[in-house]
N, C-alpha and C. Protein backbone atom coordinates (compact mmCIF):
# COMPACT_ATOMS: atom_id res chain seq x y z
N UNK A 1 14.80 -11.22 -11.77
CA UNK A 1 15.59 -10.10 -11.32
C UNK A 1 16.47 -9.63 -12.48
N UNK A 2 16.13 -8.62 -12.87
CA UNK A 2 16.70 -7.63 -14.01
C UNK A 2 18.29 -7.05 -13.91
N UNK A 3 19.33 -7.62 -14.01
CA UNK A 3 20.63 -6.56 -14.12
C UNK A 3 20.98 -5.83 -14.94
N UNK A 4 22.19 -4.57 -14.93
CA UNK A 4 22.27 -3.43 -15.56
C UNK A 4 24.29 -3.67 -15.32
N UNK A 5 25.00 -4.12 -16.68
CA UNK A 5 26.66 -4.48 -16.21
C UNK A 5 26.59 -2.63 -16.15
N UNK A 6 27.75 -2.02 -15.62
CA UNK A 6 28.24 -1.36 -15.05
C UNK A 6 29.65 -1.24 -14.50
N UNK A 7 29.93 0.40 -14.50
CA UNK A 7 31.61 0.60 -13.68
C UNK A 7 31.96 0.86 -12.63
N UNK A 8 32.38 0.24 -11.76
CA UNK A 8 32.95 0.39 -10.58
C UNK A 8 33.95 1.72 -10.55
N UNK A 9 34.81 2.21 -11.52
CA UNK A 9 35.37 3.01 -11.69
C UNK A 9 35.45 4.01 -12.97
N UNK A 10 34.89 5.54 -12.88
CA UNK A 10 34.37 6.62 -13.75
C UNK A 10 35.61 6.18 -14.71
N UNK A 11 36.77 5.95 -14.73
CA UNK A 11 38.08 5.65 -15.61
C UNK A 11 37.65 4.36 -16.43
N UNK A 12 36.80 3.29 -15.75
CA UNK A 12 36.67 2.20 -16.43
C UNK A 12 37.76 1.01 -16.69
N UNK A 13 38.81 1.33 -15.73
CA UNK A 13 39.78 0.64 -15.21
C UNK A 13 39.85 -0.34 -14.03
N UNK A 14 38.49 -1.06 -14.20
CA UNK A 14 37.80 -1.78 -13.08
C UNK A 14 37.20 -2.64 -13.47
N UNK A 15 36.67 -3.76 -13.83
CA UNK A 15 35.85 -4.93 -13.87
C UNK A 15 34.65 -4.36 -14.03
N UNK A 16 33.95 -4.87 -15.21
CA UNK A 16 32.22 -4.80 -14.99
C UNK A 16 31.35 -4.79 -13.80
N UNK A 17 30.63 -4.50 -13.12
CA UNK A 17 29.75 -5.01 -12.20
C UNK A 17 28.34 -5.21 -12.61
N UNK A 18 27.67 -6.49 -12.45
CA UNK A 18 26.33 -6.82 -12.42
C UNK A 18 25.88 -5.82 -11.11
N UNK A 19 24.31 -4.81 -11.39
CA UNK A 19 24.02 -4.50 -10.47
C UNK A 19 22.52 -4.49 -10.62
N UNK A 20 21.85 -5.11 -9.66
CA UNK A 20 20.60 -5.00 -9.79
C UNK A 20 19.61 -3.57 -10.01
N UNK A 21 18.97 -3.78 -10.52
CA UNK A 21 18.08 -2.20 -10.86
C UNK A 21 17.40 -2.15 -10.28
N UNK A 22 16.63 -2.82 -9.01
CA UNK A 22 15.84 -2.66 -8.10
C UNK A 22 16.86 -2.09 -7.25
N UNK A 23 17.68 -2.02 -6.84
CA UNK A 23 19.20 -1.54 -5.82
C UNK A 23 19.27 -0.27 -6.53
N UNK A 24 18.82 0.43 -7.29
CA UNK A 24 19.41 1.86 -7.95
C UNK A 24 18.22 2.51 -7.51
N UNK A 25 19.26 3.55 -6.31
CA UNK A 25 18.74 4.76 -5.51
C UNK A 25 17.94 5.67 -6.36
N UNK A 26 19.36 6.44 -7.02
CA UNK A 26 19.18 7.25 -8.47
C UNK A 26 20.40 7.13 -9.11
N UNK A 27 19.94 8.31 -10.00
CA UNK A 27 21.27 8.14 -10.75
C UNK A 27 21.29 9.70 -11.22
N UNK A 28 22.88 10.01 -11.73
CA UNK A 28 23.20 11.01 -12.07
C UNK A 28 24.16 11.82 -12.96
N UNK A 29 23.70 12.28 -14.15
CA UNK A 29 24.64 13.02 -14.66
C UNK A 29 25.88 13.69 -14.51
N UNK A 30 27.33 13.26 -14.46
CA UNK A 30 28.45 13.75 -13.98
C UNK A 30 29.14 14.37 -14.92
N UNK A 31 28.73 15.68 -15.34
CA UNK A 31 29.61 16.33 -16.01
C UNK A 31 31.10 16.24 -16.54
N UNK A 32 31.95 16.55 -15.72
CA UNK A 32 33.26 16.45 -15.63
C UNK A 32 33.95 14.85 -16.03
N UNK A 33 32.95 13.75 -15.89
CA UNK A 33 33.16 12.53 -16.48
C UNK A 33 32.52 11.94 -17.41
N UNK A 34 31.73 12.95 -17.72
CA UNK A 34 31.00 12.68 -19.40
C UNK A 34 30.00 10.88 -19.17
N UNK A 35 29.91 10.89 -17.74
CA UNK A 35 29.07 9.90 -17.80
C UNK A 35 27.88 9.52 -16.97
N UNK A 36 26.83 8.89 -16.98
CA UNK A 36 25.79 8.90 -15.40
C UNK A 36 26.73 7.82 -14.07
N UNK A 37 26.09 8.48 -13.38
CA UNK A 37 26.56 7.89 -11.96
C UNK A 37 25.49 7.30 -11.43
N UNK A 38 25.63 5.94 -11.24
CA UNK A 38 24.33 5.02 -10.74
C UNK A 38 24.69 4.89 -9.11
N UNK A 39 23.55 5.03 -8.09
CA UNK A 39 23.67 5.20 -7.07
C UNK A 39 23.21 4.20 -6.18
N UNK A 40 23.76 3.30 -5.31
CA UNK A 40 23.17 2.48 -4.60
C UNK A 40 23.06 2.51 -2.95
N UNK A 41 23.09 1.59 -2.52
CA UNK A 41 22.62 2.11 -0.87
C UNK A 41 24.69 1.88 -0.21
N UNK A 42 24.86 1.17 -1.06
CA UNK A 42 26.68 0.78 -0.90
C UNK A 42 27.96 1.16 -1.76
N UNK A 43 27.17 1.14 -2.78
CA UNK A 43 28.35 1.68 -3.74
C UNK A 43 28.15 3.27 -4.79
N UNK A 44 28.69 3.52 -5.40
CA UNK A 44 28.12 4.57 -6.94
C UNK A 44 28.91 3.42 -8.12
N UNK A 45 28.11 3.22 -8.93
CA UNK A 45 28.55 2.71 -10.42
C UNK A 45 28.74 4.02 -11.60
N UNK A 46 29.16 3.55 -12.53
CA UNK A 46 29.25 4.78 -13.35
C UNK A 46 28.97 3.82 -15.03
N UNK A 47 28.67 4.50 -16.21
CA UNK A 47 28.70 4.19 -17.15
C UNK A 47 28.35 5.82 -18.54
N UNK A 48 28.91 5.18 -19.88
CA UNK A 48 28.53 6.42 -20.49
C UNK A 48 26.73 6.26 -20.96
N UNK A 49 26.60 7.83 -21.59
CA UNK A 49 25.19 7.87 -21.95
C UNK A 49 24.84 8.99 -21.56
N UNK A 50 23.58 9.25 -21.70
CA UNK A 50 22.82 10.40 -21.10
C UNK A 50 21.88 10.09 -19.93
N UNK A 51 21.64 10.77 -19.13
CA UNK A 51 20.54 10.78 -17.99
C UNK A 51 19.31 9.95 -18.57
N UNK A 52 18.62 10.53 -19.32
CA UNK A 52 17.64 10.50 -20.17
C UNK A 52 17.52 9.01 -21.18
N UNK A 53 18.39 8.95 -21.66
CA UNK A 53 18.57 7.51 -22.37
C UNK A 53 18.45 6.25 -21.09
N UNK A 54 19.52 6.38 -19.59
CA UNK A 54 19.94 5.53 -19.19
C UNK A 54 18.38 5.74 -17.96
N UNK A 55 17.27 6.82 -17.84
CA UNK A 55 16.02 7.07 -17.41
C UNK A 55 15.11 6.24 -17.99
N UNK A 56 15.02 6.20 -19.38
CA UNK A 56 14.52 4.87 -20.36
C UNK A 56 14.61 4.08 -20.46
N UNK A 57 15.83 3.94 -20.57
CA UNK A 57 16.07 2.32 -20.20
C UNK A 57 16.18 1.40 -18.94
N UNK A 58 16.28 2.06 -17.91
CA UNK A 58 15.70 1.37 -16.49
C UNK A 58 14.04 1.30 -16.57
N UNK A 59 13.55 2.75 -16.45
CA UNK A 59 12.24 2.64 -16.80
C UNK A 59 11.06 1.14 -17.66
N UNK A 60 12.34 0.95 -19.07
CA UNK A 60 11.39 -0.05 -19.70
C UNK A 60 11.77 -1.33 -19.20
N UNK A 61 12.78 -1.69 -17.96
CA UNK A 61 13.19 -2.69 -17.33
C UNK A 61 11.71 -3.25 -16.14
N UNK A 62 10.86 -1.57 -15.99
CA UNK A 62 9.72 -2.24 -14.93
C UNK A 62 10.27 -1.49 -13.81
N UNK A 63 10.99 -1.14 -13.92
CA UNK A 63 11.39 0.06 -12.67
C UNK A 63 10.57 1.82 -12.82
N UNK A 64 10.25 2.02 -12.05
CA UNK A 64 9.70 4.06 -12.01
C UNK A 64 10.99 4.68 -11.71
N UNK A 65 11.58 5.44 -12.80
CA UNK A 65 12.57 6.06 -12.70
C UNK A 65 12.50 7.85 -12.85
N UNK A 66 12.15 8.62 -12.48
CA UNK A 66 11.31 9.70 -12.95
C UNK A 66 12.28 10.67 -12.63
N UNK A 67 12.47 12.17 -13.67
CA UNK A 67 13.52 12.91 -13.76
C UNK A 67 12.84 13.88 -12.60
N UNK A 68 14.20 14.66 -12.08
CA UNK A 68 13.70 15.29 -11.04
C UNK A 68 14.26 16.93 -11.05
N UNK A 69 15.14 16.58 -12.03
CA UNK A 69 15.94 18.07 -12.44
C UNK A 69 17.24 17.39 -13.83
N UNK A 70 17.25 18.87 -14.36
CA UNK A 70 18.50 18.19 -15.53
C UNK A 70 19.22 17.38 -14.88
N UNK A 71 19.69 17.09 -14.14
CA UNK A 71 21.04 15.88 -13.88
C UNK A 71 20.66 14.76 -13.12
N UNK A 72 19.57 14.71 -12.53
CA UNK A 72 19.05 13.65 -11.45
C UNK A 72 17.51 12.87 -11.73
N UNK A 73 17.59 12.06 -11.28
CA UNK A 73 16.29 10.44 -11.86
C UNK A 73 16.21 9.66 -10.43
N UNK A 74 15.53 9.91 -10.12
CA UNK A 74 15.13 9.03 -8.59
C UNK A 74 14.26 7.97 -8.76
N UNK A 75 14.53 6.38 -8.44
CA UNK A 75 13.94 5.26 -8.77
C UNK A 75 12.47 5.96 -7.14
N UNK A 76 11.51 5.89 -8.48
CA UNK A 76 10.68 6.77 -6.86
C UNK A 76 10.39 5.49 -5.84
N UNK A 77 10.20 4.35 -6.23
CA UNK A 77 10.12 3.14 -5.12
C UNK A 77 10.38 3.17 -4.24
N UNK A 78 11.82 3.86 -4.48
CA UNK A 78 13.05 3.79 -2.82
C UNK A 78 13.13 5.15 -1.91
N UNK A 79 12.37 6.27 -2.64
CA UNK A 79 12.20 7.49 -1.77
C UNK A 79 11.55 8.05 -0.74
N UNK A 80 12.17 7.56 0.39
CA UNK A 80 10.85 7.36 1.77
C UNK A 80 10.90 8.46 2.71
N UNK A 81 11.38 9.73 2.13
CA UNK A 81 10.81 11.07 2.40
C UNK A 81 12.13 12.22 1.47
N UNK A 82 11.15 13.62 1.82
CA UNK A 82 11.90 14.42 0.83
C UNK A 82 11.70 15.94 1.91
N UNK A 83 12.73 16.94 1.80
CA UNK A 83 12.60 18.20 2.15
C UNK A 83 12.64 19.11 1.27
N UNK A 84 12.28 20.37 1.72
CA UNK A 84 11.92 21.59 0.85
C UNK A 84 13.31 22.53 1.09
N UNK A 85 13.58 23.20 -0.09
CA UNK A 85 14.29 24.08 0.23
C UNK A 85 15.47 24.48 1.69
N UNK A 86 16.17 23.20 0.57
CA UNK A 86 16.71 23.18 -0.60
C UNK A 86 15.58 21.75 -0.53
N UNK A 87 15.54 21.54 -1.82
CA UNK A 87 14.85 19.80 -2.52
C UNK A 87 15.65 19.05 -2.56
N UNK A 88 15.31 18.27 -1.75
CA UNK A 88 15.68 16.66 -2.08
C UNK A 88 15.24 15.69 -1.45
N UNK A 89 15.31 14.50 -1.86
CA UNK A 89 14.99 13.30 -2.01
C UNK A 89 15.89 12.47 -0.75
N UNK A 90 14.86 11.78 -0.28
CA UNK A 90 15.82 10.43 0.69
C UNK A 90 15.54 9.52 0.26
N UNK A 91 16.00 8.34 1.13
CA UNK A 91 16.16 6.65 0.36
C UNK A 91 16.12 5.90 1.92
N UNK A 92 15.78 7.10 3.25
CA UNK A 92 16.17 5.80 4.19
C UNK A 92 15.08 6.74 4.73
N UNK A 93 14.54 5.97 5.81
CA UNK A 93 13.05 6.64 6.46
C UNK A 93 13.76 7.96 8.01
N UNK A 94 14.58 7.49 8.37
CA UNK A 94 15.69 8.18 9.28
C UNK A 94 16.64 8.63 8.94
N UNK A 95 16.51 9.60 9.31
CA UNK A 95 18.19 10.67 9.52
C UNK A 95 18.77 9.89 10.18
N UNK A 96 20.40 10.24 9.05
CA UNK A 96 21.90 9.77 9.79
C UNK A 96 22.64 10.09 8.97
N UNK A 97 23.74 9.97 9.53
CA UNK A 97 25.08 10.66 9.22
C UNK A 97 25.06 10.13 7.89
N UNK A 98 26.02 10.83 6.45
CA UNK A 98 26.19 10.39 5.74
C UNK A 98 25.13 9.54 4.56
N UNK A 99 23.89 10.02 4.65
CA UNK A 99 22.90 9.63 3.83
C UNK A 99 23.24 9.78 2.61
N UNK A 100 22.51 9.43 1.82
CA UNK A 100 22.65 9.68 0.69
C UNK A 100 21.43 10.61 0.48
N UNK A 101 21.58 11.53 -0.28
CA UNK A 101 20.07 12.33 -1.18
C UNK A 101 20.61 13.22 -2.66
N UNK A 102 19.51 12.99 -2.76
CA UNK A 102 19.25 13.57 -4.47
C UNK A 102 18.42 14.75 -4.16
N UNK A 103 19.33 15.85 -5.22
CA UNK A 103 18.83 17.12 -5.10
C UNK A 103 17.58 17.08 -6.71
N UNK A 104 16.78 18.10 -6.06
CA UNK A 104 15.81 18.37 -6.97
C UNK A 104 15.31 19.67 -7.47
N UNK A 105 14.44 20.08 -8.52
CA UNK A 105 14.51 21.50 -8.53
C UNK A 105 13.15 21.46 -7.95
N UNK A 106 12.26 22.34 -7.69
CA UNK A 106 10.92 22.58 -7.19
C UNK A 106 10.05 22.18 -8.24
N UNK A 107 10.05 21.60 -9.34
CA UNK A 107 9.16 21.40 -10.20
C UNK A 107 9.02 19.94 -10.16
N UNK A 108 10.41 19.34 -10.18
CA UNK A 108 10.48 18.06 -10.14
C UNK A 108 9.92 17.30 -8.41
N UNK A 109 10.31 18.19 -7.72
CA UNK A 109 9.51 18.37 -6.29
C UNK A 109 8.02 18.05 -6.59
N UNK A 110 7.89 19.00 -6.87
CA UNK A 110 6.24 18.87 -7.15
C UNK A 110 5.54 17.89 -7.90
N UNK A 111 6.47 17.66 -8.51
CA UNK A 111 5.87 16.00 -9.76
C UNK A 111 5.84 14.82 -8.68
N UNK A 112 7.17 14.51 -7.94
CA UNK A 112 7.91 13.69 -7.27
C UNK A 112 6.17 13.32 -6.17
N UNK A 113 6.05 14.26 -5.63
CA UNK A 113 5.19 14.34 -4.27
C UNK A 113 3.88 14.17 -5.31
N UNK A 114 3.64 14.52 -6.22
CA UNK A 114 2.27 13.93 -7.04
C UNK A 114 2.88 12.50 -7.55
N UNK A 115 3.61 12.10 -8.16
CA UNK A 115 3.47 10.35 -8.09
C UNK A 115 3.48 9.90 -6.94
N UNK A 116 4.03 10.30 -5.82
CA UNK A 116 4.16 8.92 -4.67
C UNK A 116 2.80 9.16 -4.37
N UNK A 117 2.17 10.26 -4.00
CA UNK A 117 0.56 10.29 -3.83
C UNK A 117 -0.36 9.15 -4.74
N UNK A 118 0.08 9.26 -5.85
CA UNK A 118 -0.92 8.55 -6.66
C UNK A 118 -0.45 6.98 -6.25
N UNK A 119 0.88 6.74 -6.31
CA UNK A 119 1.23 5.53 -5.59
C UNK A 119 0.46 5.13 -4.17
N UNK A 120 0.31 5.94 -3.13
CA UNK A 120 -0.30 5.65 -1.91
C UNK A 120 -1.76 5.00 -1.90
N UNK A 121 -2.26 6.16 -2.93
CA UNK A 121 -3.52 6.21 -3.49
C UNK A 121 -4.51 4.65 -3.76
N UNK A 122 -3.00 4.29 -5.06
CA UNK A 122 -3.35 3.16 -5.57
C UNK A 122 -2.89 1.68 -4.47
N UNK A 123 -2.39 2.08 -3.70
CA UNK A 123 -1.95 0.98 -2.99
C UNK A 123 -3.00 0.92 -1.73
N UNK A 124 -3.95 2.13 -1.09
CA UNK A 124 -5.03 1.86 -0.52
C UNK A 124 -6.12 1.44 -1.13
N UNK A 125 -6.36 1.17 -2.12
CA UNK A 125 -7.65 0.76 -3.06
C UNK A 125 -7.08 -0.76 -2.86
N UNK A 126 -6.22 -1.24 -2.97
CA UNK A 126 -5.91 -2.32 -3.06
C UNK A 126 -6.26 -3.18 -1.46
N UNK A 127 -6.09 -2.47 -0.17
CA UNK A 127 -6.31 -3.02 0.91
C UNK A 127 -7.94 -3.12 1.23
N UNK A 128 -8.40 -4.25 1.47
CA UNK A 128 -10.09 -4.92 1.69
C UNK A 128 -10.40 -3.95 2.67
N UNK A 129 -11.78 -3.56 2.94
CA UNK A 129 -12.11 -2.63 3.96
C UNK A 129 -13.01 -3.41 4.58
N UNK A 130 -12.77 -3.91 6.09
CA UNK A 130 -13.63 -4.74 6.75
C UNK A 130 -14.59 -4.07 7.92
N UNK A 131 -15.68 -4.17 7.31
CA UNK A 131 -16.90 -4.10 8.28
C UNK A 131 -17.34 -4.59 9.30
């Protein structure tokens, strides 16, 4: 199990946190704090960097981290449905209050819904077909 230390607080006036990278929803570029915002099913972490750098480097951890628009990277593992217009991304199979989702642009839409396909794809080749 792979960890990623991390901030509990965008100020950095908070203790490190170990957080697992299988636990990262997405993550996101926060302007106004010059840093990404790591997203989990309980908390947001924060650290500096770019989208893109901190997309790579989960990525070469063994995680699918795939960009979905300039500011947003959805670990696609954990995305168990998405709507159109506006785009975005879920992380829980049911609606409820207070979800979390990641917005997307329509391109990254369209990528998003071609990997999990190829994911489905590859994960029925894998199940025996009994006669």
């Amino acid at each position: 199990m792979e960890y990623v230390a991390l901030l509990a607080d965008h100020k950095g006036k908070t203790d490190v946190i170990h957080v697992k990278i299988t636990d990262i929803l997405y993550l996101s570029y926060i302007k106004t704090y010059r840093k990404v915002a790591f997203y989990t099913a309980d908390a947001t972490y924060y650290f500096v960097g770019s989208k893109e750098h901190w997309t790579e480097v989960l990525n070469n951890s063994g995680v699918k981290f795939m960009d979905v628009d300039r500011h947003n990277s959805v670990n696609v593992m954990k995305v168990r449905r998405t709507e159109t217009k506006p785009y975005y991304a879920y992380f829980e199979k049911f609606r409820r209050v207070n979800e979390l989702r990641c917005s997307m642009s329509a391109r990254g839409y369209s990528e998003l819904l071609e990997e999990l396909s190829v994911g489905i794809e590859q994960k029925q080749k894998l199940v025996p077909i009994l006669q």
